[in-house]
Protein backbone atom coordinates (compact mmCIF):
# COMPACT_ATOMS: atom_id res chain seq x y z
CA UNK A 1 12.62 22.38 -28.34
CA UNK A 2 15.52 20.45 -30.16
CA UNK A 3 14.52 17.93 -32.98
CA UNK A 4 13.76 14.52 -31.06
CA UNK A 5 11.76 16.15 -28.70
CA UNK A 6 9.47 17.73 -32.07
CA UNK A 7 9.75 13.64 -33.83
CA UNK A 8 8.76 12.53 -30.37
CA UNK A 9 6.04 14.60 -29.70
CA UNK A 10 6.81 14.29 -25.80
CA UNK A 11 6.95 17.40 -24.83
CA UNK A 12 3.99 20.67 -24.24
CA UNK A 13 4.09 23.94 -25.75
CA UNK A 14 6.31 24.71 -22.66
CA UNK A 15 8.71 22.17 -23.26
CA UNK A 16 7.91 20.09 -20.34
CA UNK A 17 8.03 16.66 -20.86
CA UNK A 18 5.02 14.97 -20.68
CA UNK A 19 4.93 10.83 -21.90
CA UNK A 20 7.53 9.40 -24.05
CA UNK A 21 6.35 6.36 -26.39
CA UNK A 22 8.10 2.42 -26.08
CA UNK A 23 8.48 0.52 -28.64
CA UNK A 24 7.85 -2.69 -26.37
CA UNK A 25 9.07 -5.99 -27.52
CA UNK A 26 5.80 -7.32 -25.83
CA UNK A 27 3.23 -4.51 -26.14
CA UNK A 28 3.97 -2.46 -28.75
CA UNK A 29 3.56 0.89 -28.75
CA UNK A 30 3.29 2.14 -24.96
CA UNK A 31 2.89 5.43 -23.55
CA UNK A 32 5.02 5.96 -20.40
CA UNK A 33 5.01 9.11 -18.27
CA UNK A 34 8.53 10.28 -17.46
CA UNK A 35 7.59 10.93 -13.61
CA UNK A 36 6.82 6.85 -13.55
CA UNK A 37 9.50 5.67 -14.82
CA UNK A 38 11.78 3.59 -11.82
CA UNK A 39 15.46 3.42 -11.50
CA UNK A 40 17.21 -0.17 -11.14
CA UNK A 41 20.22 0.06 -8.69
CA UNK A 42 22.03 -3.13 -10.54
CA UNK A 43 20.80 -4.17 -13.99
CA UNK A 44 18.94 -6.99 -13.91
CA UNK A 45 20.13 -10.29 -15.03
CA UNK A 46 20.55 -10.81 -18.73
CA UNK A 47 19.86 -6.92 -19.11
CA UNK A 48 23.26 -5.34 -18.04
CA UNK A 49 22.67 -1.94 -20.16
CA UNK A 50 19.32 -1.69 -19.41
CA UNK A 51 18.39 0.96 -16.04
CA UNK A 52 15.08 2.15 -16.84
CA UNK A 53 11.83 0.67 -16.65
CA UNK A 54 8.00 1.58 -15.80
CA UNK A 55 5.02 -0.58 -13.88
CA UNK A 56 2.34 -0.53 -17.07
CA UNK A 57 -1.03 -2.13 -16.38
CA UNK A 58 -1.74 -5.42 -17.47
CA UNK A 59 -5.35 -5.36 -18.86
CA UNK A 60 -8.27 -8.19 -18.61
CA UNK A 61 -9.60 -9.38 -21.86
CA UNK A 62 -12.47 -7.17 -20.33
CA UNK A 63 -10.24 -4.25 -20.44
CA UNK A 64 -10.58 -3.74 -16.79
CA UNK A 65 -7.40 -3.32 -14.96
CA UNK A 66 -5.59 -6.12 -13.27
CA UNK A 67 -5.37 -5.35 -9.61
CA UNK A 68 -2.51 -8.11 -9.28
CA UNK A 69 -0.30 -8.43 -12.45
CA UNK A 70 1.20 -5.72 -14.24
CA UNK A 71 4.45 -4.94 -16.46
CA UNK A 72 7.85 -4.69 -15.95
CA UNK A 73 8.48 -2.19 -18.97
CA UNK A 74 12.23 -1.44 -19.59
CA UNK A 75 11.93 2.20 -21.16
CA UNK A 76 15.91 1.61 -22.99
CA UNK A 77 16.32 -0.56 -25.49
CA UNK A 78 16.10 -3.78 -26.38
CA UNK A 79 12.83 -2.56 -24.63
CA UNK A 80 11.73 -5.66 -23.18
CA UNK A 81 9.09 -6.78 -20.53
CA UNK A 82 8.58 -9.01 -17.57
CA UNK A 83 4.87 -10.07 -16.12
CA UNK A 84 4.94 -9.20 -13.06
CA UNK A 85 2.60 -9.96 -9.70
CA UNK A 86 2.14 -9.12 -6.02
CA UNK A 87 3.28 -12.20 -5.00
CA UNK A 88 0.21 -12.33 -1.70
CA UNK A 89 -2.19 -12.97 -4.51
CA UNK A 90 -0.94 -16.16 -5.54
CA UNK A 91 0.91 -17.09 -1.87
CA UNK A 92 -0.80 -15.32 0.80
CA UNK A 93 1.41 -16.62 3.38
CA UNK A 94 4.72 -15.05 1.09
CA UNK A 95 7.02 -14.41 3.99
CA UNK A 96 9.90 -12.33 2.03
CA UNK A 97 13.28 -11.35 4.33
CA UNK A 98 15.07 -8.56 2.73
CA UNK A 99 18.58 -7.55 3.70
CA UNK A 100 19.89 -4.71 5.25
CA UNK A 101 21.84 -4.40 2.42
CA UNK A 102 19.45 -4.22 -0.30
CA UNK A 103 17.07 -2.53 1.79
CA UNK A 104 20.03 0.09 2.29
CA UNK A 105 20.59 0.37 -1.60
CA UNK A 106 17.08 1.25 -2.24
CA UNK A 107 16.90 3.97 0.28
CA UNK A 108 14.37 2.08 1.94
CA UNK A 109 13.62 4.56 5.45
CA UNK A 110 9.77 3.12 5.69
CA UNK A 111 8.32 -0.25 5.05
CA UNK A 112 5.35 1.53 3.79
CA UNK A 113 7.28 3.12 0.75
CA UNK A 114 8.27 -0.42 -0.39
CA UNK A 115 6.62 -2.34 -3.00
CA UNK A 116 6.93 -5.79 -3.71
CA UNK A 117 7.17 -8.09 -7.53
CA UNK A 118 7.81 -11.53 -8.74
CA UNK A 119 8.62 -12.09 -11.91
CA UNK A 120 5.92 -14.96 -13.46
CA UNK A 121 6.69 -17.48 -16.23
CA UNK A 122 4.63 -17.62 -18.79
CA UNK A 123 4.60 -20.54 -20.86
CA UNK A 124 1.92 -22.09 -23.57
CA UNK A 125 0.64 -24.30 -21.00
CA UNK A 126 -1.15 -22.06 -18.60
CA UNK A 127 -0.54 -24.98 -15.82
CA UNK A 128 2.52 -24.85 -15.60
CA UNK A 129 2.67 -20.82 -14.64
CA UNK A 130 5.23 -20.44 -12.46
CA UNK A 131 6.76 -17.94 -10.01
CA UNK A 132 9.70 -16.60 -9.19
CA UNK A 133 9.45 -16.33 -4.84
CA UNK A 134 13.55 -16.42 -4.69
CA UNK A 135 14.47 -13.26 -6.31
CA UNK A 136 11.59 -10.86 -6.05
CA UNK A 137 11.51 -6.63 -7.37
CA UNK A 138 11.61 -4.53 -4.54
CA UNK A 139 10.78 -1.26 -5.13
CA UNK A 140 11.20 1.64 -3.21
CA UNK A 141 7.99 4.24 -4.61
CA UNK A 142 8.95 7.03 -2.62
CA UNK A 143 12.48 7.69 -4.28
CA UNK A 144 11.54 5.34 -7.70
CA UNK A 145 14.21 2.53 -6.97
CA UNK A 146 13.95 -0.90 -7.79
CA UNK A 147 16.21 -4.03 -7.23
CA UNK A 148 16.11 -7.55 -7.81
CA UNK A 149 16.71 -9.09 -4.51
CA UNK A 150 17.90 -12.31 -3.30
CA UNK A 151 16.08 -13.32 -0.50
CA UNK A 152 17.76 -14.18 2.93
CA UNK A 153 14.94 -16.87 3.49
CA UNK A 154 15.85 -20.26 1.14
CA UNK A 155 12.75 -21.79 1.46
CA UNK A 156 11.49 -20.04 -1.62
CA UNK A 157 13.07 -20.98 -5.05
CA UNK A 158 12.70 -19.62 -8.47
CA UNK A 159 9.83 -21.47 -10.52
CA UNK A 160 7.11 -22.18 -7.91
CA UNK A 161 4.28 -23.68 -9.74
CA UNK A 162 1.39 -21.06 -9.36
CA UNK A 163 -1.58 -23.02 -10.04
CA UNK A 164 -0.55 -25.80 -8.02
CA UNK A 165 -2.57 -27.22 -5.42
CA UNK A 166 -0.91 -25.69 -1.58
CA UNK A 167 0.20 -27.38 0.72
């Protein structure tokens, strides 16, 4: 075991790996399991060093689990996070078109292996909670690849209100 493994404490008596520990910008202190962690094929925008990152639950003021928002923990530094929904429980008729392309770069064989993210806006205002439908995560759970995808389909733009009354 070299020396940041020992300071770390991430690894067994066997010297397998077991969780490393974030310093999130958000959450603080968060324990991530290295067989969790997802691999971004591009960086995503305003992150360009940044490759690494983990789904962490986002927790209820009850402390029960969310089944619908979680976070987008980068596991390099600056170690930031993004909030982070299944966009069918705020738009149930979300009608995402992927590209061959982007479907190609995650590996993508099954539809069933894919997972899909939008990024939400948080603001003080809880009202004005807003969605980003244009450019949602894709992520491919099977092989642990993500993207940020540009959708084919232009109907959908980048702050759509989420508590707004639908159409």
């Amino acid at each position: 075991m070299n020396r940041t493994e020992q300071e770390d404490g991430m690894t067994t008596a066997a010297g397998l790996a077991t969780s490393i520990t974030v310093a999130s910008q958000a959450l603080g202190a968060v324990e991530i399991r290295p067989e969790t962690i997802i691999t971004a094929c591009e960086p995503l925008a305003g992150f360009p060093a940044c490759m690494s990152y983990a789904l962490v639950e986002h927790d209820h003021s009850t402390g029960a689990a969310s089944q619908s928002v979680f976070w987008l923990q980068a596991v390099e530094p600056p170690f930031h996070a993004f909030v982070v929904t299944d966009p069918w429980s705020v738009f149930p008729d979300y009608a995402p078109e992927v590209s061959d392309i982007d479907a190609g770069q995650l590996e993508l064989t099954s539809f069933e292996d894919a997972r899909v993210y939008c990024i939400l806006t948080i603001p003080r205002n809880p009202s004005e909670i807003s969605v980003n439908l244009r450019a949602p995560l894709v992520i491919n759970v099977a092989r642990r690849l993500c993207k940020q995808v540009v959708l084919l389909n232009e109907q959908y733009h980048t702050r759509h209100l989420v508590n707004a009354p639908q159409a």
